[in-house]
C-alpha atoms as a PDB file:
ATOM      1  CA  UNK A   1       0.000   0.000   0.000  1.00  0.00           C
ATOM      2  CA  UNK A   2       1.302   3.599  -1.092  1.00  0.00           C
ATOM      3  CA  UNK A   3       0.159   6.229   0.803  1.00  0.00           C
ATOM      4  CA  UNK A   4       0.594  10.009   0.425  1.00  0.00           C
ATOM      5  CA  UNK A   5      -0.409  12.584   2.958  1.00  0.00           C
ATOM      6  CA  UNK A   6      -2.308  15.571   2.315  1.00  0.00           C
ATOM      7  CA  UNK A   7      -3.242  15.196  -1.202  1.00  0.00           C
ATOM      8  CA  UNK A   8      -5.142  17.767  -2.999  1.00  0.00           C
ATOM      9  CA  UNK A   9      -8.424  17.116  -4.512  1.00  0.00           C
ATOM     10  CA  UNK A  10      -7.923  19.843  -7.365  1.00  0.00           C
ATOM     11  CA  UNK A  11      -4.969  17.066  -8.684  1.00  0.00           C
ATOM     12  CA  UNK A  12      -7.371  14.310  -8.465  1.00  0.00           C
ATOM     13  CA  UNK A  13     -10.610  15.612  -9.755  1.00  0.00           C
ATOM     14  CA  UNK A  14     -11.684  15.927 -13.587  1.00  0.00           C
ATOM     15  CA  UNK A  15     -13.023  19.369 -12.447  1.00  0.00           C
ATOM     16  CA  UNK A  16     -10.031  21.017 -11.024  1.00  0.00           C
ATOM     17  CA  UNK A  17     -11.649  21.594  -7.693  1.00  0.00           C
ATOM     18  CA  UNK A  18     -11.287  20.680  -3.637  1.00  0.00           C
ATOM     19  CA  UNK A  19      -9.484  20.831  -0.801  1.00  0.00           C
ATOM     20  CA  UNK A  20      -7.280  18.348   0.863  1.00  0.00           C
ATOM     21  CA  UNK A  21      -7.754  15.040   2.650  1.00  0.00           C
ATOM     22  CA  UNK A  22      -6.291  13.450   5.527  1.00  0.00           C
ATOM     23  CA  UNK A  23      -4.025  10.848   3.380  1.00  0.00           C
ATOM     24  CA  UNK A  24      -4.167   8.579  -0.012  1.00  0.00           C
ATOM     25  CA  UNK A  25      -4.040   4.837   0.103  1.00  0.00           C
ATOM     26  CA  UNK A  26      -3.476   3.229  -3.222  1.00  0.00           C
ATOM     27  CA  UNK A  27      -3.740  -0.731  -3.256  1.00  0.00           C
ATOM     28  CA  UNK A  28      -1.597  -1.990  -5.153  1.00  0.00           C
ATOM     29  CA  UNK A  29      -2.304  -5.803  -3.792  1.00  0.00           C
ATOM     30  CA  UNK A  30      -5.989  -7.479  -2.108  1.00  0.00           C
ATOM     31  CA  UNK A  31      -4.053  -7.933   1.046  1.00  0.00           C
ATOM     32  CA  UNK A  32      -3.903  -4.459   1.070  1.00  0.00           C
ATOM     33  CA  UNK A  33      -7.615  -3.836   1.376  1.00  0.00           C
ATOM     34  CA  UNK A  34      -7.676  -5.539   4.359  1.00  0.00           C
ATOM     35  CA  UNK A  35      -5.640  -3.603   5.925  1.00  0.00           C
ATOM     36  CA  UNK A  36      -7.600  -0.505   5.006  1.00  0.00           C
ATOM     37  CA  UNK A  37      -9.926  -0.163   8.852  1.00  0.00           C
ATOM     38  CA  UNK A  38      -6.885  -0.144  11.006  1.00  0.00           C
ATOM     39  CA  UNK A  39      -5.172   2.279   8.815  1.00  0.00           C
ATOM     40  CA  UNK A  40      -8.019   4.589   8.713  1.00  0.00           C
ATOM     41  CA  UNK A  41      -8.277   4.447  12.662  1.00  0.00           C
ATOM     42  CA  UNK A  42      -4.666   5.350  13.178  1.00  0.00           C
ATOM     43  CA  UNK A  43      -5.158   8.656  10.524  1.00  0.00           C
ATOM     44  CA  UNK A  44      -8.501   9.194  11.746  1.00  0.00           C
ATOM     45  CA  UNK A  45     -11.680  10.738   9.079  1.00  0.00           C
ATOM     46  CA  UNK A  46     -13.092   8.339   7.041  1.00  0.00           C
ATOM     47  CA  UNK A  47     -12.976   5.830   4.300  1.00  0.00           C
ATOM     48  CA  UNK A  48     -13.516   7.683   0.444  1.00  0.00           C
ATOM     49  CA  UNK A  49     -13.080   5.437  -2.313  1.00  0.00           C
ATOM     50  CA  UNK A  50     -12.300   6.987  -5.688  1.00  0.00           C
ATOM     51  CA  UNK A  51     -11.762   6.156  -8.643  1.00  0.00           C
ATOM     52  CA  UNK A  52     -10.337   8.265 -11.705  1.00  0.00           C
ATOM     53  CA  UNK A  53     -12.124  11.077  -9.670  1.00  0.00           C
ATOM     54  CA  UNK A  54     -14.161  12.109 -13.243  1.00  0.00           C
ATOM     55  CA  UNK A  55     -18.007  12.188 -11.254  1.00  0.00           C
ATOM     56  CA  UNK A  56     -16.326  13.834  -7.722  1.00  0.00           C
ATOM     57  CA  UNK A  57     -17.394  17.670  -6.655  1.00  0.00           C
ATOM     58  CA  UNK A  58     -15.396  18.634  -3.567  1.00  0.00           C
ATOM     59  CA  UNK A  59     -15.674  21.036  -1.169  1.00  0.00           C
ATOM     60  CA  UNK A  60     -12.234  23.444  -0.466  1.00  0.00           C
ATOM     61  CA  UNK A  61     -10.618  23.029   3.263  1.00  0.00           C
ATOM     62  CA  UNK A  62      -9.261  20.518   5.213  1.00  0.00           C
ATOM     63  CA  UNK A  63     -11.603  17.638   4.273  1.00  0.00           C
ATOM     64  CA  UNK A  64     -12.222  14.797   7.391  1.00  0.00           C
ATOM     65  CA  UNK A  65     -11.521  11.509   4.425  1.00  0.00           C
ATOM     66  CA  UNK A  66      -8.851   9.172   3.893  1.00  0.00           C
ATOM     67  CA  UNK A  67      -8.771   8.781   0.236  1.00  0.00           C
ATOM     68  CA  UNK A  68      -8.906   4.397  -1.149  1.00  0.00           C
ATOM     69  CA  UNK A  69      -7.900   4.227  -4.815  1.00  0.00           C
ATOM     70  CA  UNK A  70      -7.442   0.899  -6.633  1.00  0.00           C
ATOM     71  CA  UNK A  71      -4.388   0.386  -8.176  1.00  0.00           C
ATOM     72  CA  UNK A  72      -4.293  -3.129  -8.506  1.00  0.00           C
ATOM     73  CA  UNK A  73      -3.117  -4.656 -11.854  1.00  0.00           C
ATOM     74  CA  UNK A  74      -5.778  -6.695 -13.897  1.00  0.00           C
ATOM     75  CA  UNK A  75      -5.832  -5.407 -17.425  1.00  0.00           C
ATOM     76  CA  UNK A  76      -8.532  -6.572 -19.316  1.00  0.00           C
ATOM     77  CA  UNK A  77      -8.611 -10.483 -20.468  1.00  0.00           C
ATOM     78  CA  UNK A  78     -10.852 -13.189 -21.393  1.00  0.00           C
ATOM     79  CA  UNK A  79     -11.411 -15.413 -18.899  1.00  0.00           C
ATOM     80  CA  UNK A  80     -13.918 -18.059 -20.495  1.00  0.00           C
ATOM     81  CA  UNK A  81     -17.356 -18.474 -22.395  1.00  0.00           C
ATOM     82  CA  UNK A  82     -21.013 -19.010 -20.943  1.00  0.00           C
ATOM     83  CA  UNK A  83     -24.016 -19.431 -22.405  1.00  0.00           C
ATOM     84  CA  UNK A  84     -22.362 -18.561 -25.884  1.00  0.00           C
ATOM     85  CA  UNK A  85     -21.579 -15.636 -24.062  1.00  0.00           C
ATOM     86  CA  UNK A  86     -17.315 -14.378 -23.834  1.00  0.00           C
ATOM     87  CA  UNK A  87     -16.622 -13.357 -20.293  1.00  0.00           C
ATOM     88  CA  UNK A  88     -14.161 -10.757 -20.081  1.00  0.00           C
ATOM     89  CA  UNK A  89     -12.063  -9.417 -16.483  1.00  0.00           C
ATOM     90  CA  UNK A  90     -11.212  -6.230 -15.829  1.00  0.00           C
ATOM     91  CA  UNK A  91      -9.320  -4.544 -12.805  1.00  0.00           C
ATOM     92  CA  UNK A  92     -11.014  -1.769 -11.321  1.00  0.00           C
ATOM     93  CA  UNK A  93      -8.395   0.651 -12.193  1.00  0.00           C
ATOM     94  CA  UNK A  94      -8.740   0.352 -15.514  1.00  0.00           C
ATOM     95  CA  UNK A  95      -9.640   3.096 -17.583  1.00  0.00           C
ATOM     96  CA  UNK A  96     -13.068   2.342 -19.106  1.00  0.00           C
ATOM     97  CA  UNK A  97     -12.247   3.655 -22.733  1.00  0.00           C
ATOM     98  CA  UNK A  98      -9.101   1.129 -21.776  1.00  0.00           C
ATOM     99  CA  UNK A  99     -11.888  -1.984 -21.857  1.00  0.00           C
ATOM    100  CA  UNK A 100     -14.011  -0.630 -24.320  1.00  0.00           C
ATOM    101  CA  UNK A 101     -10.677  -0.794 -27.115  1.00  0.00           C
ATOM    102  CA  UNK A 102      -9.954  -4.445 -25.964  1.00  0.00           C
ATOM    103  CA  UNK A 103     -13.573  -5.284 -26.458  1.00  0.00           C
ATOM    104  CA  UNK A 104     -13.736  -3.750 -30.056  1.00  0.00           C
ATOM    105  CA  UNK A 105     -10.786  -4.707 -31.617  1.00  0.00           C
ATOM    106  CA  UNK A 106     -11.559  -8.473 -30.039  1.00  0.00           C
ATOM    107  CA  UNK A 107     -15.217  -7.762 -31.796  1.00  0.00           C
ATOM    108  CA  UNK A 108     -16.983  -8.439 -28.502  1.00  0.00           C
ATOM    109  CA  UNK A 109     -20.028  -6.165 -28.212  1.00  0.00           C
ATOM    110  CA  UNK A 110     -22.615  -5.076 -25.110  1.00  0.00           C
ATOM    111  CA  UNK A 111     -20.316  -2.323 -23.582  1.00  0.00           C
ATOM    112  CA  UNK A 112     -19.778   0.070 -26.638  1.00  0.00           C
ATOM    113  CA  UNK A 113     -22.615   2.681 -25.913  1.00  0.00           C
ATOM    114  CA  UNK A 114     -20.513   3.904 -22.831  1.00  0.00           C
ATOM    115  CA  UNK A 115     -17.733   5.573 -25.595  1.00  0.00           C
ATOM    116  CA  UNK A 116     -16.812   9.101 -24.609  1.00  0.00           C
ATOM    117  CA  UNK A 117     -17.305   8.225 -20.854  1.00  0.00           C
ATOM    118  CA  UNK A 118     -14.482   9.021 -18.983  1.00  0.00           C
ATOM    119  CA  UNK A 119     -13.075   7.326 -15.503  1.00  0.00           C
ATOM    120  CA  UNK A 120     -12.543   3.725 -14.036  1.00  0.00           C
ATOM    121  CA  UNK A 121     -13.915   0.508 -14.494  1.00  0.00           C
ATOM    122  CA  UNK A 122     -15.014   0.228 -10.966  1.00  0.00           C
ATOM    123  CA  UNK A 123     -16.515   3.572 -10.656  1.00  0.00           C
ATOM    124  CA  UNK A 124     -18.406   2.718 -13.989  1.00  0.00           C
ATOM    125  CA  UNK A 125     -19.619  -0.048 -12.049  1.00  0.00           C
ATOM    126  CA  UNK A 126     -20.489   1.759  -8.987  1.00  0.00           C
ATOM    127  CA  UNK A 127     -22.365   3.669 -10.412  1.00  0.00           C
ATOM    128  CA  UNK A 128     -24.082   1.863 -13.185  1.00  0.00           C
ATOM    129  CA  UNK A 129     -22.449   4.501 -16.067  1.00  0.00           C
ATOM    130  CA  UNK A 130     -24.652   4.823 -19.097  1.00  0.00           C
ATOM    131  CA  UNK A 131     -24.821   6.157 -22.394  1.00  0.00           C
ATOM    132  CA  UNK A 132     -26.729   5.683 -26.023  1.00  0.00           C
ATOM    133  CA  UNK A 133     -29.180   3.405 -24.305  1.00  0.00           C
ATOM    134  CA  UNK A 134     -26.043   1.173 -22.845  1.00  0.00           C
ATOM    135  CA  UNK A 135     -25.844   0.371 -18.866  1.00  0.00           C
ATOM    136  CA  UNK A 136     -23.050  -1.571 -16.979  1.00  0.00           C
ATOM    137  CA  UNK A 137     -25.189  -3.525 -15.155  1.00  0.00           C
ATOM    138  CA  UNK A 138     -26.990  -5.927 -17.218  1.00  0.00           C
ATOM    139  CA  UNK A 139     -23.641  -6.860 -18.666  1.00  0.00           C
ATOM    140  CA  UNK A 140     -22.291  -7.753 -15.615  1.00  0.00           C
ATOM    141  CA  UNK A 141     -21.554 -11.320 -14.964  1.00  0.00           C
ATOM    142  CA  UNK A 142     -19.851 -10.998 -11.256  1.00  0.00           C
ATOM    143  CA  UNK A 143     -18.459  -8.442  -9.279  1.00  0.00           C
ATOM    144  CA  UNK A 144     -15.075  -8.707  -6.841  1.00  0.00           C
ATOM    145  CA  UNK A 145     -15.704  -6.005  -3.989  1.00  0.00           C
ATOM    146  CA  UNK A 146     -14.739  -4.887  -0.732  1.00  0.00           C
ATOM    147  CA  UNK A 147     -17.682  -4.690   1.796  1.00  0.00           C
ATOM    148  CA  UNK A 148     -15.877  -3.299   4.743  1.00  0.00           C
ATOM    149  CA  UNK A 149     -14.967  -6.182   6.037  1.00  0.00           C
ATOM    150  CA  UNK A 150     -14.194  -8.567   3.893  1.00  0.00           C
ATOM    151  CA  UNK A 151     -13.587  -9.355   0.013  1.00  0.00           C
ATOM    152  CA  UNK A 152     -16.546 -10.961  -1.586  1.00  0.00           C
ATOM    153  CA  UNK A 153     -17.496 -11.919  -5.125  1.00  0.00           C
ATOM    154  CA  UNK A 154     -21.122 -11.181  -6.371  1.00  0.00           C
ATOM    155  CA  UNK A 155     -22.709 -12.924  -9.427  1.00  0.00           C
ATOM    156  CA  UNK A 156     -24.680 -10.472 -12.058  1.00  0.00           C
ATOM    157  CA  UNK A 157     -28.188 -12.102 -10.499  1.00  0.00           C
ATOM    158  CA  UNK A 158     -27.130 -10.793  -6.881  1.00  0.00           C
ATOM    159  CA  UNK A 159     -26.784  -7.423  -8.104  1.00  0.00           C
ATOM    160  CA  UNK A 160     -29.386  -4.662  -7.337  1.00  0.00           C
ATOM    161  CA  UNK A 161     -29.144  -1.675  -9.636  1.00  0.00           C
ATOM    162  CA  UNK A 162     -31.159   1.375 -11.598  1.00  0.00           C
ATOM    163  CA  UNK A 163     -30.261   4.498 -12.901  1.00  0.00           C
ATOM    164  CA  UNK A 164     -26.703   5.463 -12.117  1.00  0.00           C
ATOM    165  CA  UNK A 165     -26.910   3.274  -8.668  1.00  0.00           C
ATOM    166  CA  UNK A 166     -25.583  -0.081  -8.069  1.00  0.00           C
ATOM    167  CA  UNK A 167     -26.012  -2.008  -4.775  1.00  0.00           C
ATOM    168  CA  UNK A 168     -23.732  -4.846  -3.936  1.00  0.00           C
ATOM    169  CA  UNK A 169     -25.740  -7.905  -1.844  1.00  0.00           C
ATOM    170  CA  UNK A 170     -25.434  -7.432   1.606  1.00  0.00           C
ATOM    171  CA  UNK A 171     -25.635  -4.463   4.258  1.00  0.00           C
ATOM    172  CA  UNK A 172     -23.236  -2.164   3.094  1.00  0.00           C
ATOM    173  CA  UNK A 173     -23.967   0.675   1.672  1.00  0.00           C
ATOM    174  CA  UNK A 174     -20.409   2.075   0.709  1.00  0.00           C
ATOM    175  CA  UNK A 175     -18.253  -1.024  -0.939  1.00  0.00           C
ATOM    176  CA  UNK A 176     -15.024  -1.117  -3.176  1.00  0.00           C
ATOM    177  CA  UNK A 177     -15.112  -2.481  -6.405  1.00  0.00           C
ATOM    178  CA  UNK A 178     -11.867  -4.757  -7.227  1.00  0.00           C
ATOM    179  CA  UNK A 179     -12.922  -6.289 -10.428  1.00  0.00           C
ATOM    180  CA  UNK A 180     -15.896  -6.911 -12.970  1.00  0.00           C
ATOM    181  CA  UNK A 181     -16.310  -9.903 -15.138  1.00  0.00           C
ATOM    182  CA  UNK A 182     -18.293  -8.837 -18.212  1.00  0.00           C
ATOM    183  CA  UNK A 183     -20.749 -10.439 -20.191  1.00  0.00           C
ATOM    184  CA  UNK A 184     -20.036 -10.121 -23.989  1.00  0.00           C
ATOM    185  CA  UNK A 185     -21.860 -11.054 -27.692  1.00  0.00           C
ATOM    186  CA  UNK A 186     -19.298 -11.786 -30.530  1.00  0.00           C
ATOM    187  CA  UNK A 187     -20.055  -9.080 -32.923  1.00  0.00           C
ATOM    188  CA  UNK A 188     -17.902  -7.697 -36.253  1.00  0.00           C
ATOM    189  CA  UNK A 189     -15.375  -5.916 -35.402  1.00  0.00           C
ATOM    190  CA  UNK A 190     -15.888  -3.334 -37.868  1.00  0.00           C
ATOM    191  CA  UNK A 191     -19.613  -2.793 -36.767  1.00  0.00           C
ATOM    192  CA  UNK A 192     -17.995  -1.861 -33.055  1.00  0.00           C
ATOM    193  CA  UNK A 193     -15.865   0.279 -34.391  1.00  0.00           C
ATOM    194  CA  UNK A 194     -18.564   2.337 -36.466  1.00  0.00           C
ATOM    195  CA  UNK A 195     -20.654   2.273 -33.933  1.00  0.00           C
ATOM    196  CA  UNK A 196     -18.302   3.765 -31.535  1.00  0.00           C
ATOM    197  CA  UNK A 197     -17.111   6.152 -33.648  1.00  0.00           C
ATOM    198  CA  UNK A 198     -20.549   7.880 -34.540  1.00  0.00           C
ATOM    199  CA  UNK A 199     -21.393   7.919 -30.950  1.00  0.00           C
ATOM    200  CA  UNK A 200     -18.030   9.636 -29.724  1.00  0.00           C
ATOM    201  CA  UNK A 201     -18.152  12.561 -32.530  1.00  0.00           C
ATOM    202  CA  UNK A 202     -22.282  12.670 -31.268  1.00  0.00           C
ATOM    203  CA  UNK A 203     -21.454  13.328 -27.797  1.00  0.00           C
ATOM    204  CA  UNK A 204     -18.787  15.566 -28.617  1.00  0.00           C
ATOM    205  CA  UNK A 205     -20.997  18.339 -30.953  1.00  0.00           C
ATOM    206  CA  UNK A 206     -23.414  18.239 -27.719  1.00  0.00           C
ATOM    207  CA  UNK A 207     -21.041  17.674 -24.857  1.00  0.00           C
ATOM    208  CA  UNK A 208     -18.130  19.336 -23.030  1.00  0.00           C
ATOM    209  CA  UNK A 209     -16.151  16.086 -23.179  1.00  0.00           C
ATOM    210  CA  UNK A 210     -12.518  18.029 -23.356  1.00  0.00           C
ATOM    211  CA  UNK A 211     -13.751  20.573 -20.571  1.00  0.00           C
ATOM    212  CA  UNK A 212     -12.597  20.167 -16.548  1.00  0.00           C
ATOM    213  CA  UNK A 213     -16.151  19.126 -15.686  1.00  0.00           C
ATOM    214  CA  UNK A 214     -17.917  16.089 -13.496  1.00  0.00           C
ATOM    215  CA  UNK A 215     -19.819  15.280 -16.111  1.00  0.00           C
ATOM    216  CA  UNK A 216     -23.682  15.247 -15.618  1.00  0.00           C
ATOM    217  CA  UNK A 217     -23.978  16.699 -12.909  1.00  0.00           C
ATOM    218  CA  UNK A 218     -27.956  15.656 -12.375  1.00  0.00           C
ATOM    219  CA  UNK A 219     -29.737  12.778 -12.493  1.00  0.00           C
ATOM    220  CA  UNK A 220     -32.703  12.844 -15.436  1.00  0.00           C
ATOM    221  CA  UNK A 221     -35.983  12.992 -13.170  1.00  0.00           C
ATOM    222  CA  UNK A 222     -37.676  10.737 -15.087  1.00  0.00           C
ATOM    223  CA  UNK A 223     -37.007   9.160 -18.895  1.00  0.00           C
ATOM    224  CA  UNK A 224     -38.930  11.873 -20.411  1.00  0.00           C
ATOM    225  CA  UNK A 225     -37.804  14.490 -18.230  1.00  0.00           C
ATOM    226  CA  UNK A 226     -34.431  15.567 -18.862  1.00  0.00           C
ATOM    227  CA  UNK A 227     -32.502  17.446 -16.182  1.00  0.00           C
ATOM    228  CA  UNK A 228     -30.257  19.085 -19.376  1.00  0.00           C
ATOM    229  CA  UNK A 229     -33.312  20.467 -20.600  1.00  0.00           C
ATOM    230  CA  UNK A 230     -34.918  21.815 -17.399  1.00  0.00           C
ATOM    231  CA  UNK A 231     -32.251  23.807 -16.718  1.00  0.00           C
ATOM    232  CA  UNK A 232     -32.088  25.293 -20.499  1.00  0.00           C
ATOM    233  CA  UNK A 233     -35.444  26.210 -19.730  1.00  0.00           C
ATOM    234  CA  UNK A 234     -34.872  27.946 -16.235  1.00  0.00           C
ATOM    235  CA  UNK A 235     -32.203  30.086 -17.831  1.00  0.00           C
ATOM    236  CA  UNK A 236     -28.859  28.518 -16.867  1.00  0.00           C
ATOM    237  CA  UNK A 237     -27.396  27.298 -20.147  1.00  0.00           C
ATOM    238  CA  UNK A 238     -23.978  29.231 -20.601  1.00  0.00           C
ATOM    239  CA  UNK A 239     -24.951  30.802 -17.112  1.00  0.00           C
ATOM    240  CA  UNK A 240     -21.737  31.469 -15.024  1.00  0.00           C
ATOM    241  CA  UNK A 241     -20.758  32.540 -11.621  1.00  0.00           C
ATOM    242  CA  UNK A 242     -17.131  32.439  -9.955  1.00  0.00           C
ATOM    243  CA  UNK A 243     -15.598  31.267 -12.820  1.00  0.00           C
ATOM    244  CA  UNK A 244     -17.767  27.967 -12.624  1.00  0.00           C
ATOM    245  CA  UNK A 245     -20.266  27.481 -15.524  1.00  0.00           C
ATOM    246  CA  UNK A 246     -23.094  25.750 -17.167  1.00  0.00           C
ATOM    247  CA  UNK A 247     -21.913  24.591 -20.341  1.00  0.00           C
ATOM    248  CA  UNK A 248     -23.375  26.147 -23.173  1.00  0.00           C
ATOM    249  CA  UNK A 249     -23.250  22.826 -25.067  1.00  0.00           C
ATOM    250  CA  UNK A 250     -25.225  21.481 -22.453  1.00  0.00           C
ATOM    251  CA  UNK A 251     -26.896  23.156 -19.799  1.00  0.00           C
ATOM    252  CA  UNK A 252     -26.137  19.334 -17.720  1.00  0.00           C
ATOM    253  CA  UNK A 253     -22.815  19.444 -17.102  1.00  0.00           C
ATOM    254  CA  UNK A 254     -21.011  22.124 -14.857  1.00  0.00           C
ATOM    255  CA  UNK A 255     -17.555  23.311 -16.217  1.00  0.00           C
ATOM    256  CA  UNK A 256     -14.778  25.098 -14.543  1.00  0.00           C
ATOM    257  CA  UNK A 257     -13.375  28.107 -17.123  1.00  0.00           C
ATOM    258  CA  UNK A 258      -9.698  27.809 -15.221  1.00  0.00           C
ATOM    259  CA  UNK A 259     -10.330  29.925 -12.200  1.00  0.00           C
ATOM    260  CA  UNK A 260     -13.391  28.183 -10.674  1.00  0.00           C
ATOM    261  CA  UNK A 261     -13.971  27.171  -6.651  1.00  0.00           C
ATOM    262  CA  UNK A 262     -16.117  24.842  -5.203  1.00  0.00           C
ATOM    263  CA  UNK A 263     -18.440  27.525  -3.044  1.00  0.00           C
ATOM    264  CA  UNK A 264     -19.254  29.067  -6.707  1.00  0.00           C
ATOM    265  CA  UNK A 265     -19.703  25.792  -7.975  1.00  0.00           C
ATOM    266  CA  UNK A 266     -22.101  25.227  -4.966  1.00  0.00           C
ATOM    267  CA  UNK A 267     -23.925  28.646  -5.015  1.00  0.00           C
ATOM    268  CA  UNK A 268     -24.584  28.126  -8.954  1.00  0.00           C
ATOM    269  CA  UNK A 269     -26.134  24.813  -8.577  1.00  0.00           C
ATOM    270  CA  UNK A 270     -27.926  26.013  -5.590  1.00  0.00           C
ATOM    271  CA  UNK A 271     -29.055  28.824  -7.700  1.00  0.00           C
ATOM    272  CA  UNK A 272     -29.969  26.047 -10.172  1.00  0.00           C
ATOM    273  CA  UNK A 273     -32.233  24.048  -8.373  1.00  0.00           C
ATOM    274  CA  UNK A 274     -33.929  26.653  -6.393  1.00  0.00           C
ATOM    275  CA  UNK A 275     -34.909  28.311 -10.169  1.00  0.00           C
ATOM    276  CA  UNK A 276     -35.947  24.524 -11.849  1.00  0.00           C
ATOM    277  CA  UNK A 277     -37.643  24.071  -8.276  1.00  0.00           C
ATOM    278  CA  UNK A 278     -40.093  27.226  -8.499  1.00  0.00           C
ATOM    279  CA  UNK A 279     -40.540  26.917 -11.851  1.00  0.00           C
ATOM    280  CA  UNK A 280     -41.496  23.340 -12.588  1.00  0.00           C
ATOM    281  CA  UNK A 281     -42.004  22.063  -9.016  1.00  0.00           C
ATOM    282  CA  UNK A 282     -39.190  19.318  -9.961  1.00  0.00           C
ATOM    283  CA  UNK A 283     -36.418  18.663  -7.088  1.00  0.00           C
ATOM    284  CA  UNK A 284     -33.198  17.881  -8.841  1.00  0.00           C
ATOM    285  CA  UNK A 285     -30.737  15.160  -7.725  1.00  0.00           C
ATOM    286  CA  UNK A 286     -27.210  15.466  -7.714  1.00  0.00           C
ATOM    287  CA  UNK A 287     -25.404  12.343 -10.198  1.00  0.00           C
ATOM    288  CA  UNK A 288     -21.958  13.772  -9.127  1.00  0.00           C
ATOM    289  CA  UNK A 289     -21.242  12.845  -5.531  1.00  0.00           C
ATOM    290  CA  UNK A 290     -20.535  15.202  -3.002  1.00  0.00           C
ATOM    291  CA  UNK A 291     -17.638  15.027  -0.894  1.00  0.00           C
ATOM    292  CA  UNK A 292     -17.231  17.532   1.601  1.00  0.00           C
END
């Protein structure tokens, strides 16, 4: 286990933004993980696990978390067939455009609507990423995580998940994700590819995908209510404030222009919400997680 004291969460963050934490653990083996509750008692704060830190919005200060990243190795591989079906592993760490280039040039298909998403395997697994109609979840054939206490292994039936939320069986709320097996269709290779390719130069004419941004930063309220679109209509698209801003691509995701903070980051979504709120009597829910 590495560990670093002090690290900032502007370094860490897609967005550029956030104070400092107590310390950073990196695993680097599973024995490590177990090690993770007595460590955290001797620095104090508590347990935050992140990933490539690409859906985190974090407050500025001295922050009361002990920061758990997953540097284990396990690039992607096949590791058998079921059900005509090619099961591939992939470490946690792993960046997810990482698994979605084995997949394609391997002409395995299920997992090629989530181009242009940014981050880790595990936190696209935490928290059910989705894009073009895609989801994690039902591709899942097991997950390797870290309750708390102990390392388990789910299979894709145990698994309890919905729109950008995926519980792991059990009591635990907060987990670590070590590994996912996936859950793959043989497809051409050059169908992938296309497929991947229109969808990446899509998102990019409507998204901020080079930006520092969280991504989304709120959940849809419903299918046919988009949160993107709400706030277009209460007035925020391109709206800034303390050099934080919602993009004028789209009105969804909240970008920092270089000389952002979190409290304007904070006040604008606040801002945000309250406006949506009053207006169309909708309560908006935060898909970036909070960390303060």
């Amino acid at each position: 286990m590495r560990e670093t004291l002090a690290p900032c969460l502007a370094r860490l963050t897609s967005i550029r933004l956030g104070g400092t934490a107590i310390a950073e653990l990196r695993l680097e083996t599973e024995e490590d993980v177990l090690l993770l509750e007595e460590r955290r008692k001797q620095l104090g704060g508590r347990l935050f696990f992140l990933g490539a830190g690409t859906n985190i919005l974090a407050a500025e200060g001295e922050l009361p978390v002990v920061l758990v990243r997953c540097a284990l190795p396990g690039e992607p591989e096949v590791v058998g067939e079921r059900d005509g079906r090619v099961l591939v592993r992939a470490g946690a760490g792993v960046p997810l455009p990482r698994l979605l280039r084995f997949c394609a040039v391997r002409g395995l298909g299920g997992l090629e609507g989530l181009v242009g998403i940014p981050g880790s395997v595990g936190g696209a697994i935490a928290m059910n990423a989705g894009s073009f109609g895609c989801e994690v979840g039902p591709h899942l054939a097991s997950v390797r995580f870290y309750d708390g206490t102990r390392i388990r292994e789910a299979g894709g039936e145990e698994l309890s998940y919905g729109y950008r939320h995926m519980r792991m069986p059990g009591e635990a709320a907060d987990y670590l994700v070590l590994s996912g097996t996936f859950s793959l269709t043989r497809k051409a290779k050059d169908d992938i590819s296309l497929f991947m390719r229109h969808n990446f130069f899509e998102k990019k004419s409507k998204q901020p995908v080079t930006a520092w941004s969280a991504g989304c930063v709120y959940k849809n309220p419903a299918p046919d209510r988009s949160a993107g679109k709400l706030l277009e209509a209460a007035g925020f698209r391109g709206k800034a404030l303390g050099g934080m801003m919602f993009s004028p691509l789209h009105a969804n995701f909240l970008v920092n222009t270089g000389k952002g903070s979190a409290p304007a980051a904070f006040d604008l979504m606040r801002m945000a919400e309250e406006e949506v709120r009053r207006r169309f009597a909708i309560a908006l829910e935060p898909e970036v997680r909070i960390l303060s």
